[in-house]
N, C-alpha and C. Protein backbone atom coordinates (compact mmCIF):
# COMPACT_ATOMS: atom_id res chain seq x y z
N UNK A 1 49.08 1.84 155.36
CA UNK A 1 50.28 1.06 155.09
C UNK A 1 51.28 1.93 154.33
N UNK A 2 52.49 2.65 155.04
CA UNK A 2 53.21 3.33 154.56
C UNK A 2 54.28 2.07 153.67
N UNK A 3 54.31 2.41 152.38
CA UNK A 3 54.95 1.46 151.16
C UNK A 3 56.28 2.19 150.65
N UNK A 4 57.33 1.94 150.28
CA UNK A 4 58.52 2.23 149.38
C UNK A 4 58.31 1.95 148.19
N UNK A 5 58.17 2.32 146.84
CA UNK A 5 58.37 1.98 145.73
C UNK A 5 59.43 2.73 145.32
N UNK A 6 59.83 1.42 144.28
CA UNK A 6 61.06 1.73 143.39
C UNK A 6 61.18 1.01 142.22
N UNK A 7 61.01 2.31 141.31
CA UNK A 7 60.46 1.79 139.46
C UNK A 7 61.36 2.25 138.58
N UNK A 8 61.67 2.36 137.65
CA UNK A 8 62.06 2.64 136.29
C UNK A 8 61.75 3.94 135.64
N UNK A 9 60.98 4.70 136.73
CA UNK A 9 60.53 6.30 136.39
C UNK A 9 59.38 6.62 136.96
N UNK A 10 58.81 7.85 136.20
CA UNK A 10 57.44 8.22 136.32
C UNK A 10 56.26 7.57 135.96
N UNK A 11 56.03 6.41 135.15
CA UNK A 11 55.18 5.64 135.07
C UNK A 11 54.78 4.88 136.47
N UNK A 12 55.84 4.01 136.10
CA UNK A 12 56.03 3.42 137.71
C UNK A 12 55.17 3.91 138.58
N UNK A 13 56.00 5.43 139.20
CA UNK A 13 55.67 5.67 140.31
C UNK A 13 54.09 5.98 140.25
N UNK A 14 53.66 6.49 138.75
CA UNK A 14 52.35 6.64 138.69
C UNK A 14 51.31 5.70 138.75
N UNK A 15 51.76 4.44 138.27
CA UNK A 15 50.91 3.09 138.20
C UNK A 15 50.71 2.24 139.28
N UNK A 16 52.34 1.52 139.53
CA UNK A 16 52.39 0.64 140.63
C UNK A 16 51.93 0.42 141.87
N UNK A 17 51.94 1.92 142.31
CA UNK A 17 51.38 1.80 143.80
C UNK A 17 50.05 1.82 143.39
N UNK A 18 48.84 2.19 142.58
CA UNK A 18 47.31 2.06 142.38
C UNK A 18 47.21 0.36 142.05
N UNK A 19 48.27 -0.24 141.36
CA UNK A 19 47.98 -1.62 141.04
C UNK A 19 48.01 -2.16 141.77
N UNK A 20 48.88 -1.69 142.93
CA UNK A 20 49.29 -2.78 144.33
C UNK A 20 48.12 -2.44 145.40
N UNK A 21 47.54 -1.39 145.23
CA UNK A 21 46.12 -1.01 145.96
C UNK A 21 45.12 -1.78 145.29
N UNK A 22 44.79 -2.01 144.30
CA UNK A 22 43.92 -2.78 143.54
C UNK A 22 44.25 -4.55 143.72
N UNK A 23 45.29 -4.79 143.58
CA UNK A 23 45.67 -6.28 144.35
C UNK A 23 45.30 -6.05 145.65
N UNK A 24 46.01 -5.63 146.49
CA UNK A 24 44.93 -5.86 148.02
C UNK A 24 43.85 -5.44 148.41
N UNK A 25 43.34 -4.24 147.67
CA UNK A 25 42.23 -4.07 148.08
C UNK A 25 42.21 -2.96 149.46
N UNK A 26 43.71 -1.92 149.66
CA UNK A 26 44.21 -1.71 150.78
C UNK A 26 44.71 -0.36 150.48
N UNK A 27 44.26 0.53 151.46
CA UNK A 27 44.79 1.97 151.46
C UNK A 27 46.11 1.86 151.87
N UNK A 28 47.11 2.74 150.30
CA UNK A 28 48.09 2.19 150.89
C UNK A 28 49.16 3.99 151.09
N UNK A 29 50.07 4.19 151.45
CA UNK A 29 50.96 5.46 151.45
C UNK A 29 52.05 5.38 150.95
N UNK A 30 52.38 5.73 149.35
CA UNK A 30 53.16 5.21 148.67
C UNK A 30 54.38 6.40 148.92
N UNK A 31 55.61 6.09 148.96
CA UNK A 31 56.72 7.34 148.63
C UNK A 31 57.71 6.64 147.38
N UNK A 32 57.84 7.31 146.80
CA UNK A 32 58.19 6.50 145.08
C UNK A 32 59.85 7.38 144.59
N UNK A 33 60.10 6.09 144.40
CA UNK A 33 61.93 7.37 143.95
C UNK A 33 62.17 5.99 142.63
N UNK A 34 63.57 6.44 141.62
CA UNK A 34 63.68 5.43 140.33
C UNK A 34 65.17 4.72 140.37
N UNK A 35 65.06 3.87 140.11
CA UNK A 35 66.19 2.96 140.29
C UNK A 35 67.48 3.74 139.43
N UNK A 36 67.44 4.67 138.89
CA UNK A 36 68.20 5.70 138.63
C UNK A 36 69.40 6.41 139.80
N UNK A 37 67.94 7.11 140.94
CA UNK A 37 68.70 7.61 142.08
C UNK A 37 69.28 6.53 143.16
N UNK A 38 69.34 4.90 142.96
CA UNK A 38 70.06 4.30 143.65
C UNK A 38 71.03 4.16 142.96
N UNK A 39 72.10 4.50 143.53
CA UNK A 39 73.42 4.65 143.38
C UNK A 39 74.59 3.55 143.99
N UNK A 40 74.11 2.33 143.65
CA UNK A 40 75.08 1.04 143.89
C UNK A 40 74.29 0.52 142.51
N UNK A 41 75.78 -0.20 142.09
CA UNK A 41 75.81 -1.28 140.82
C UNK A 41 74.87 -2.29 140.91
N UNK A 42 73.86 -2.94 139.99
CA UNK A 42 73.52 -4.35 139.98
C UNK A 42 71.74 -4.24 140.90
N UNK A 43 71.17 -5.00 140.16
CA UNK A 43 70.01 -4.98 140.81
C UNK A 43 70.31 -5.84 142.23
N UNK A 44 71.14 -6.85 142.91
CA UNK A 44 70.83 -7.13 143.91
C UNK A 44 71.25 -6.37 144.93
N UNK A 45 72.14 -5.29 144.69
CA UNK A 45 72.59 -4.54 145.81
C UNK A 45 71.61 -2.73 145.86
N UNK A 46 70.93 -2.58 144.26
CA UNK A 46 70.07 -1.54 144.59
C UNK A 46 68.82 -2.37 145.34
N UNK A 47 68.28 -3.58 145.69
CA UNK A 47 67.51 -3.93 146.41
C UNK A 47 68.05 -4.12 147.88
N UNK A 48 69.20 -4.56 148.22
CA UNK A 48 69.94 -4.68 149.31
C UNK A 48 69.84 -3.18 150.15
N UNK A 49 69.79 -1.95 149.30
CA UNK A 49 69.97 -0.67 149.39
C UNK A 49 68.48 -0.08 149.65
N UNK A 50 67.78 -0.47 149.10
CA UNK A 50 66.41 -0.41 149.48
C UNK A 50 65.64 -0.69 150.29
N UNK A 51 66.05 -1.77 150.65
CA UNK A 51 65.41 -2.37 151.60
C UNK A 51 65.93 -1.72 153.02
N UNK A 52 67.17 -1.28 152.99
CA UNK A 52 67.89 -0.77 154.34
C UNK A 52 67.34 0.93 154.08
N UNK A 53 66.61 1.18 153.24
CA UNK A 53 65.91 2.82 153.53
C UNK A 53 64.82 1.78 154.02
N UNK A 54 63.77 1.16 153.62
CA UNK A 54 62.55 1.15 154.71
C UNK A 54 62.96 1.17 155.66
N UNK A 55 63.64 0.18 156.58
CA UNK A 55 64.49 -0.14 158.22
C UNK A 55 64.25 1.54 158.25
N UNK A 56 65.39 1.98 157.94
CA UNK A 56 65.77 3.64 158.30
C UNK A 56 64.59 4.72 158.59
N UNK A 57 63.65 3.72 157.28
CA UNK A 57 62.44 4.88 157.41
C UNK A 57 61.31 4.62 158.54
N UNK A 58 61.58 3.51 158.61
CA UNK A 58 60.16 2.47 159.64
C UNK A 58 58.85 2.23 158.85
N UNK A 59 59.13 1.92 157.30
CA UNK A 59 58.36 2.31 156.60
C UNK A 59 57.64 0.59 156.79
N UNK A 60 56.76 0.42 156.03
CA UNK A 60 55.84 -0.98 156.40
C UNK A 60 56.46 -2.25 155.33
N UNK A 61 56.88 -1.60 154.36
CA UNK A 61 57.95 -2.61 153.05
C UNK A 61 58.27 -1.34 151.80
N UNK A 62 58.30 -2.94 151.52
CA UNK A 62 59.14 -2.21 149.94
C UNK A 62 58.65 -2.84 148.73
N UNK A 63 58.33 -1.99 147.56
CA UNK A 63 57.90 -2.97 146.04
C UNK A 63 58.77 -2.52 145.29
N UNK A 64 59.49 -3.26 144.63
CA UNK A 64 60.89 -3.05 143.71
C UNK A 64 59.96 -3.67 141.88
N UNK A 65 60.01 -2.87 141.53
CA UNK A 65 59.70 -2.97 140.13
C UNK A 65 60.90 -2.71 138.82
N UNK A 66 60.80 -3.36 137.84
CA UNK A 66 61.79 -3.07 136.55
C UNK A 66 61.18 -3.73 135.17
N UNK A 67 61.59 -3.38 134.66
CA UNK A 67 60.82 -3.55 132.91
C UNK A 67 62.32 -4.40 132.66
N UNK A 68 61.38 -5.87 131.97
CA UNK A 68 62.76 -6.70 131.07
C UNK A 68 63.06 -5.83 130.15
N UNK A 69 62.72 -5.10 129.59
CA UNK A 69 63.27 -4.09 128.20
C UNK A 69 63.75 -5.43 127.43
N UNK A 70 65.08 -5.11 126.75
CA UNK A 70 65.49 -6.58 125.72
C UNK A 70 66.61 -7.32 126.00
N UNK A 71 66.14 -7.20 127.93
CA UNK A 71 67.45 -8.13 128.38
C UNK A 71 66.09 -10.03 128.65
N UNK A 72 67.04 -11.04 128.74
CA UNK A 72 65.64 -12.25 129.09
C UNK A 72 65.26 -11.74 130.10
N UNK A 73 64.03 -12.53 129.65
CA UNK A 73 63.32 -12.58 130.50
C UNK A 73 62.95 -13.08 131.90
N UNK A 74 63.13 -12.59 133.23
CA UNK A 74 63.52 -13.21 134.61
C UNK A 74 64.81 -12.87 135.10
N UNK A 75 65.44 -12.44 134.11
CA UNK A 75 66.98 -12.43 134.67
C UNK A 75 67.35 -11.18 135.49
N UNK A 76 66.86 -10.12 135.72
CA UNK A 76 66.64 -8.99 136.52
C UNK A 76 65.91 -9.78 137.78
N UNK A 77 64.76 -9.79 137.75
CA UNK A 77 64.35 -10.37 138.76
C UNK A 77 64.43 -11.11 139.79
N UNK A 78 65.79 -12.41 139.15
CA UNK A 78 66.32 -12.94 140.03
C UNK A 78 67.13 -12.18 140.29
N UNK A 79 68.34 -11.70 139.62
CA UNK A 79 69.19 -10.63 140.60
C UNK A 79 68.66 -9.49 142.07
N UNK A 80 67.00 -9.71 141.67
CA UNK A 80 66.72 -8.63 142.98
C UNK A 80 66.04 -9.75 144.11
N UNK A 81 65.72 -11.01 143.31
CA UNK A 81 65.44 -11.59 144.86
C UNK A 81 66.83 -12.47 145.38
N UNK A 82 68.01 -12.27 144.60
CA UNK A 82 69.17 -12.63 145.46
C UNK A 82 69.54 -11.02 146.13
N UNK A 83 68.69 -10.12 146.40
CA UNK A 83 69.06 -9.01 147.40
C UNK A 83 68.19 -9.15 148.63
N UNK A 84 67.09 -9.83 148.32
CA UNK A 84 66.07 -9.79 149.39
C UNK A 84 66.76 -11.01 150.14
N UNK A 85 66.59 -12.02 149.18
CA UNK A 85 67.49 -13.59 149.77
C UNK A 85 68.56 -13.23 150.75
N UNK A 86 69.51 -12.19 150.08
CA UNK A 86 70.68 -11.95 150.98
C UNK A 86 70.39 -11.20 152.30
N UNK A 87 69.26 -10.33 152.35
CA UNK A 87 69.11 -9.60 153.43
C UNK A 87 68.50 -10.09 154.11
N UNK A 88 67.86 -11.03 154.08
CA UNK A 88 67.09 -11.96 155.03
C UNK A 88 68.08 -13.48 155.91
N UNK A 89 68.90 -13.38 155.39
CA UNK A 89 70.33 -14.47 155.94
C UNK A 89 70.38 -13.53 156.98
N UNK A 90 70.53 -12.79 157.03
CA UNK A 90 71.51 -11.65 158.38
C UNK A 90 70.02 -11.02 158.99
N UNK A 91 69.16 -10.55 158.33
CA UNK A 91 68.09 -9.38 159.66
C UNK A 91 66.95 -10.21 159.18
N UNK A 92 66.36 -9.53 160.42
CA UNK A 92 64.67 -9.90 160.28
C UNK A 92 64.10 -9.94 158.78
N UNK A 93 63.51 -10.31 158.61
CA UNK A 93 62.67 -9.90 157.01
C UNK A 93 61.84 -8.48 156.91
N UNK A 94 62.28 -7.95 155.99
CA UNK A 94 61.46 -6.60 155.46
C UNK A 94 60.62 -7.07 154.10
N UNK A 95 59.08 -7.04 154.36
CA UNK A 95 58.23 -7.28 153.62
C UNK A 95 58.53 -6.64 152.45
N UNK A 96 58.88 -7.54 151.44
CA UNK A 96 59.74 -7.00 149.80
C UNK A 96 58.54 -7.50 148.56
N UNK A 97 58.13 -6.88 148.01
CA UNK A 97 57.12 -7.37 146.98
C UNK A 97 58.01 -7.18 145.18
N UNK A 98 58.54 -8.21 144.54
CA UNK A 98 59.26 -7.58 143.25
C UNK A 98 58.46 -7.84 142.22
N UNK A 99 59.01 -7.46 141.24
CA UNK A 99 58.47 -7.56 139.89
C UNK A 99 58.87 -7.64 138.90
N UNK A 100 58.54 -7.86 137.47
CA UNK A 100 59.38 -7.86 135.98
C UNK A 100 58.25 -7.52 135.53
N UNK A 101 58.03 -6.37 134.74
CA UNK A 101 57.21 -6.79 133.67
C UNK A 101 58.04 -7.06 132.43
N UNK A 102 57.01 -7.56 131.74
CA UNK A 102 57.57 -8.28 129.96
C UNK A 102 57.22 -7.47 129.35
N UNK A 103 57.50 -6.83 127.95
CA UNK A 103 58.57 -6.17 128.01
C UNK A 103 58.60 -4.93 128.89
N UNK A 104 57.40 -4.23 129.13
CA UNK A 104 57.84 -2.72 129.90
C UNK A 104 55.96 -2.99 130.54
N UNK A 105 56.25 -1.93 131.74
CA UNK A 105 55.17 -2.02 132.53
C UNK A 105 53.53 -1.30 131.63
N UNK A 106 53.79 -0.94 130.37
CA UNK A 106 52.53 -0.87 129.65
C UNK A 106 51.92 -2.26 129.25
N UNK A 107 52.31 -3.34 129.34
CA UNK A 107 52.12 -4.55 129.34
C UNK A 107 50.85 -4.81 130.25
N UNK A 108 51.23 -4.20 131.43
CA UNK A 108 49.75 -4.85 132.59
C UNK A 108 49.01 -3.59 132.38
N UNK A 109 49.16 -2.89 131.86
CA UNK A 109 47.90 -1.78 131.64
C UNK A 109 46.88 -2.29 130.30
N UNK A 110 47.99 -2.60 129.09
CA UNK A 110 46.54 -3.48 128.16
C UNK A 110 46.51 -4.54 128.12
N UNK A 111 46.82 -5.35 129.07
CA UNK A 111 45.69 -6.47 129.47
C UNK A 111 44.93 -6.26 129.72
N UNK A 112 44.45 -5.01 130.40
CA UNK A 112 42.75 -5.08 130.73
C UNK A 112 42.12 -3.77 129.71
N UNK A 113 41.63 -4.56 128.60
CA UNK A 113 40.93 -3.54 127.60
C UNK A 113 39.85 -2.65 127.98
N UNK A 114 38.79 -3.26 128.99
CA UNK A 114 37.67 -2.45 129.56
C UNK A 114 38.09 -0.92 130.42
N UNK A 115 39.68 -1.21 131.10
CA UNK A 115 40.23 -0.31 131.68
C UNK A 115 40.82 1.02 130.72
N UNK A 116 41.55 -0.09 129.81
CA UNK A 116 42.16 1.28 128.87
C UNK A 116 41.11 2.00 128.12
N UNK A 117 40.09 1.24 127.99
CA UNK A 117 39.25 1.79 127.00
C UNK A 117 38.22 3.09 128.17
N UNK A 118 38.13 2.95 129.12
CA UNK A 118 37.64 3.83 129.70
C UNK A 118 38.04 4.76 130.17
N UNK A 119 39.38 4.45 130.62
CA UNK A 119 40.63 5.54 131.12
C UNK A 119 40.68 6.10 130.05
N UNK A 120 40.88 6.04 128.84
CA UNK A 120 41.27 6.95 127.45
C UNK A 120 39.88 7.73 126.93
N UNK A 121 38.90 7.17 127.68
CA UNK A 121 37.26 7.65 127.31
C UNK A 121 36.91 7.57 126.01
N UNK A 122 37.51 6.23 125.57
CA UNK A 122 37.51 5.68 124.28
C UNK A 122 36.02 5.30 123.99
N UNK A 123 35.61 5.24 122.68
CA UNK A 123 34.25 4.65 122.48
C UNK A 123 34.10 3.49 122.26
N UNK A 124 33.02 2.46 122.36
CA UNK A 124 33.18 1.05 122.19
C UNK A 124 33.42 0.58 121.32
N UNK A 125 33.21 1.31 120.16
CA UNK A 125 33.66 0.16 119.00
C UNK A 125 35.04 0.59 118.67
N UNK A 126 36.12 1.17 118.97
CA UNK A 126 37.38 1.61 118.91
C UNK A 126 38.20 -0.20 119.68
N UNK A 127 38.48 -0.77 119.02
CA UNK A 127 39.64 -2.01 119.23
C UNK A 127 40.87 -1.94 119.80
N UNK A 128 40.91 -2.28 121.28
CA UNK A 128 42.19 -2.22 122.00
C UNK A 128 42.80 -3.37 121.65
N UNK A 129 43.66 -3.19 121.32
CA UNK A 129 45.03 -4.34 120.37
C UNK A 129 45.24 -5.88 121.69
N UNK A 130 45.25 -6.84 121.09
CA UNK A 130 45.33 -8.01 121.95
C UNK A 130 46.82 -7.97 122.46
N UNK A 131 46.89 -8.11 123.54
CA UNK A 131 48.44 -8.25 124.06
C UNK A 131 49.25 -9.26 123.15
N UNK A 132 48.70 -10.53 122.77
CA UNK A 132 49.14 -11.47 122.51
C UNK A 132 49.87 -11.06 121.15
N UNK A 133 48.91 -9.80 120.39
CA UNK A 133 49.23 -9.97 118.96
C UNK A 133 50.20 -8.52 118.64
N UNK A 134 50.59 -7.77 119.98
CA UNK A 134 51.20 -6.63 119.87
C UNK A 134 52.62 -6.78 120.60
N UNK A 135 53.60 -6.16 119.58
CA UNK A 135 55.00 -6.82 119.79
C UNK A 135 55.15 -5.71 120.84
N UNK A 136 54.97 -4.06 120.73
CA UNK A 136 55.19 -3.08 121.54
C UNK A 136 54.16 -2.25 122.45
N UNK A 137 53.79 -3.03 123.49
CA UNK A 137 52.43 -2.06 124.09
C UNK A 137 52.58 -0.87 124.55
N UNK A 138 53.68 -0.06 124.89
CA UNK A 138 53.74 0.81 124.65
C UNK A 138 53.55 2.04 123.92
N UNK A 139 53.70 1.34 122.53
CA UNK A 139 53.13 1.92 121.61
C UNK A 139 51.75 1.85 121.39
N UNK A 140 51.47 0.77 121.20
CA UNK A 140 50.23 0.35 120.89
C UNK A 140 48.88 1.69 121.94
N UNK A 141 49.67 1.43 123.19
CA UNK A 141 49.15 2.95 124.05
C UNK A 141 48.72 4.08 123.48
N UNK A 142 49.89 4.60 123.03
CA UNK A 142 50.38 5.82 122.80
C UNK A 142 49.66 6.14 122.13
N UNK A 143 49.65 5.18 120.58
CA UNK A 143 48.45 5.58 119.58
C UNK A 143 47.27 5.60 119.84
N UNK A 144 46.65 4.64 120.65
CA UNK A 144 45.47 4.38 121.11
C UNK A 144 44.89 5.76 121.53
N UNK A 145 45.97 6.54 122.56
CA UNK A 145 46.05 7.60 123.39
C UNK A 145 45.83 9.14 122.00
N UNK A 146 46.40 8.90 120.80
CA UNK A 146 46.53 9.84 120.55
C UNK A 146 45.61 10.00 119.23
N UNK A 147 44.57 9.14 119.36
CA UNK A 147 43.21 9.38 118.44
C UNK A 147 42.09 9.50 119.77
N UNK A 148 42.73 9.57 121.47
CA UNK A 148 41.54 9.30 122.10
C UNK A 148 40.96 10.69 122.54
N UNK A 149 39.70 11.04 123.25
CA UNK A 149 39.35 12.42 124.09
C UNK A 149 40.08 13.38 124.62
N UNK A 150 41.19 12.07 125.23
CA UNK A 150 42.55 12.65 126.24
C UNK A 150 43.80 12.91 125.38
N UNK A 151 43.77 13.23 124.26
CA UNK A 151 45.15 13.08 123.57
C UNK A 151 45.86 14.51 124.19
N UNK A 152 45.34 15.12 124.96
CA UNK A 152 46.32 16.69 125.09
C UNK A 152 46.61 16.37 126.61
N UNK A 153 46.27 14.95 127.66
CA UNK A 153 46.62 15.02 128.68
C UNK A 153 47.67 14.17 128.65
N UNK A 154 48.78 14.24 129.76
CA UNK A 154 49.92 13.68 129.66
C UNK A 154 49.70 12.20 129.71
N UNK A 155 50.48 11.20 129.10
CA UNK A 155 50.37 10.32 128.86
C UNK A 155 50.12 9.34 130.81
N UNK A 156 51.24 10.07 131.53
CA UNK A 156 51.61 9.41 132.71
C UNK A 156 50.21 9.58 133.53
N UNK A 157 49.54 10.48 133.46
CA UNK A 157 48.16 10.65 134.10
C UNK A 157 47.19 10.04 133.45
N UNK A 158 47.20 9.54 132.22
CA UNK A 158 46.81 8.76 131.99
C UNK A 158 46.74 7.70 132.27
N UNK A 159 47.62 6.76 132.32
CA UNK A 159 48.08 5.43 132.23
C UNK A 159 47.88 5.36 134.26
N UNK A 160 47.83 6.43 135.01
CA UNK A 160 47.83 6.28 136.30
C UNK A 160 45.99 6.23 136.39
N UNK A 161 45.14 6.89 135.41
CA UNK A 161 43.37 6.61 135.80
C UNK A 161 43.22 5.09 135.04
N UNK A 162 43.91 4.50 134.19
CA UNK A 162 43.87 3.51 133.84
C UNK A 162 44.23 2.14 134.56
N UNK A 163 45.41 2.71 135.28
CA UNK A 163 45.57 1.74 136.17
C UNK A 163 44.81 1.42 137.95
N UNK A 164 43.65 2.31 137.94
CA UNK A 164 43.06 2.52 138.83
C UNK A 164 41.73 1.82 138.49
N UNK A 165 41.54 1.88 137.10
CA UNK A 165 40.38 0.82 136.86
C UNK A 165 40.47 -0.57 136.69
N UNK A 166 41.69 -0.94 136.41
CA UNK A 166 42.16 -2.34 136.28
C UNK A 166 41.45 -3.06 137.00
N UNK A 167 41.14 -4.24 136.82
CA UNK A 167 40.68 -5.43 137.27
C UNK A 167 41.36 -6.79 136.92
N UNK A 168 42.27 -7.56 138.14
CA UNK A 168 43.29 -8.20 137.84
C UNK A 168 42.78 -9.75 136.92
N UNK A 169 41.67 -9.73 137.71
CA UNK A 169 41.32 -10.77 137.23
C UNK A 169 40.41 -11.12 135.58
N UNK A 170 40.45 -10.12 135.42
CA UNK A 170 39.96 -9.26 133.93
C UNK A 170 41.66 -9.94 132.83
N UNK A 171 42.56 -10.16 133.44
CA UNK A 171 43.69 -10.32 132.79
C UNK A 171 43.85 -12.02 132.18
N UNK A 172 44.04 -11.84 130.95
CA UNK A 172 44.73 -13.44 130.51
C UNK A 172 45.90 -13.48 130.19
N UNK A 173 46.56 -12.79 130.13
CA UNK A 173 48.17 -13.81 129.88
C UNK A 173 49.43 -12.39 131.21
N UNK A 174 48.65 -13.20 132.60
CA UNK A 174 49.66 -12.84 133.36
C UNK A 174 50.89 -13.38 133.51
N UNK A 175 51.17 -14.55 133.25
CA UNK A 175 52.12 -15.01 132.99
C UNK A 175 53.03 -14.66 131.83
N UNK A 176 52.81 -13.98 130.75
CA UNK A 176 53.18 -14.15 130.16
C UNK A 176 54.33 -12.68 130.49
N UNK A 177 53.34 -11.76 130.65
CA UNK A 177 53.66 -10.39 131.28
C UNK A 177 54.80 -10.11 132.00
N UNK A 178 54.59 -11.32 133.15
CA UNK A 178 55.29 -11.12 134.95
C UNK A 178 54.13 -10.45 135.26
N UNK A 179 53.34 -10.14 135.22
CA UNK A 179 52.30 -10.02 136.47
C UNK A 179 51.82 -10.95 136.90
N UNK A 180 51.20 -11.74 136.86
CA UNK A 180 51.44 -12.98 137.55
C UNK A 180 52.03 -13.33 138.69
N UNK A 181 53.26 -13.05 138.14
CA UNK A 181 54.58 -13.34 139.31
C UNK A 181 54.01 -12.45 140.77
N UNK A 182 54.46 -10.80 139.84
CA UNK A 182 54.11 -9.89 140.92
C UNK A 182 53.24 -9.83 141.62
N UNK A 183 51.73 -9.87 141.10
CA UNK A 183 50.60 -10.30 142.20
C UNK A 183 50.92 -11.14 143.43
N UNK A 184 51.01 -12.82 142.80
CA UNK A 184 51.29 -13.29 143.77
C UNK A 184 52.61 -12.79 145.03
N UNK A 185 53.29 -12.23 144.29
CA UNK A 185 54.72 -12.26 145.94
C UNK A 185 54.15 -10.79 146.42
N UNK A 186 53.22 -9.60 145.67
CA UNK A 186 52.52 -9.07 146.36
C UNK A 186 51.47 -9.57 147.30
N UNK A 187 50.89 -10.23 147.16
CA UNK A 187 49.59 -10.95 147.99
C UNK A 187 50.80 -11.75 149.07
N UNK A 188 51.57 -12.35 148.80
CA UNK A 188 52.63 -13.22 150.08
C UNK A 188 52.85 -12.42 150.76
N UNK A 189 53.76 -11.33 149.92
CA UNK A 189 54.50 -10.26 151.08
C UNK A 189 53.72 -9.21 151.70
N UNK A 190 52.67 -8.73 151.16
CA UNK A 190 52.28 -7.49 151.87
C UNK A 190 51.23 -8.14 152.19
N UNK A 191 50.12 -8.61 151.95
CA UNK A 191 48.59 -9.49 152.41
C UNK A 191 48.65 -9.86 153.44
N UNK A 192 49.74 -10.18 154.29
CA UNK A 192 49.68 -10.58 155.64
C UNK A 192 49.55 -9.32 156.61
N UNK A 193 50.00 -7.76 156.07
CA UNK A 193 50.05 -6.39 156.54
C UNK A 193 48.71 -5.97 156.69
N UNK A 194 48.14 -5.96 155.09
CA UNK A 194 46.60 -5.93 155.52
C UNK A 194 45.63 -6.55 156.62
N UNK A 195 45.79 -7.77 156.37
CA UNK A 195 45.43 -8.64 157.38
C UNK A 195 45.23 -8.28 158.50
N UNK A 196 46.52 -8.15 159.82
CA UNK A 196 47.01 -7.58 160.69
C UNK A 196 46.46 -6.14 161.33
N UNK A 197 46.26 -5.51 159.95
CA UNK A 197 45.62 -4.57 159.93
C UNK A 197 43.88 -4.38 160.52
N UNK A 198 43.60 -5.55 160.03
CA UNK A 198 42.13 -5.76 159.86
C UNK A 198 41.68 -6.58 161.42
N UNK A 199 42.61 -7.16 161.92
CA UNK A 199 42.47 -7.95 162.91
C UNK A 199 41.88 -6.81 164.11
């Protein structure tokens, strides 16, 4: 399944596509660029813009990702499914999977403590911080990262073996995250590809 991603950087591109393999369960062929190098105003027209490179590319879809940072929460998100909304009035549908995380995409990496704690080759009695009770998981990472085995490997290769151990259902407050969200319109939009696949 040749995939488009489009994230907020090098995390992103390092995480998302292993998380979206781990939601389906599906070998997937990711090509990853940052909402940086789209070059139209406004999240509904860098999705409008995105979506017309898969067409171009013949690629299989597209996963559009963005971090609320300290704008509300949802309000990005809808701006990118009024791009998908809009491109689907006029052409066929291009299988679009979006996302928000709350506040930044280190959010769905410590929700699953068994993951971080093994990706960092942390020892067991070392305490991965409760999402619920940590204002910045990002940070909360970082440090975690920089008392761990791996403190001299880059953080982004990190957080990419971490997100390869994830287990979604290992997670409690997807909602709270936007993962949640994203799973599901991943499982809508692309789960029918697999499928198809499998037939």
């Amino acid at each position: 399944m040749h995939l488009l991603f489009v994230g907020d950087g090098p995390r992103d591109a390092a995480t998302v596509p292993i998380l979206v393999k781990r939601i389906l369960n599906a070998t997937i062929e990711p090509v990853s660029c940052s909402w940086h190098s789209v070059r139209v105003k406004g999240y509904k027209r860098k999705v409008l813009y995105m979506i017309r490179r898969v067409r171009d590319q013949g690629a299989d879809g597209l996963v559009a990702t963005l971090d609320a940072d300290k704008e509300r929460k949802g309000r990005r998100l809808r701006e990118m499914c009024k791009g998908r909304d809009a491109d689907r009035e006029k052409y066929a549908p291009v299988r679009t999977a979006l996302g928000e995380a709350a506040p930044h995409g280190e959010a769905w990496l410590l929700q699953d403590p068994v993951a971080v704690r093994e990706g960092m080759e942390l020892p067991n009695e070392v305490q991965i911080p409760s999402l619920r009770k940590t204002k910045d998981p990002k940070e909360a990472l970082h440090r975690l990262l920089a008392t761990s085995p791996r403190s001299e490997d880059r953080p982004v290769h990190v957080w990419a073996d971490i997100a390869g151990l994830v287990q979604p259902e290992r997670y409690k407050f997807k909602k709270n995250t936007g993962f949640g969200t994203f799973e599901k319109d991943v499982r809508d939009e692309l789960g029918p590809l697999v499928t198809s696949r499998a037939d």
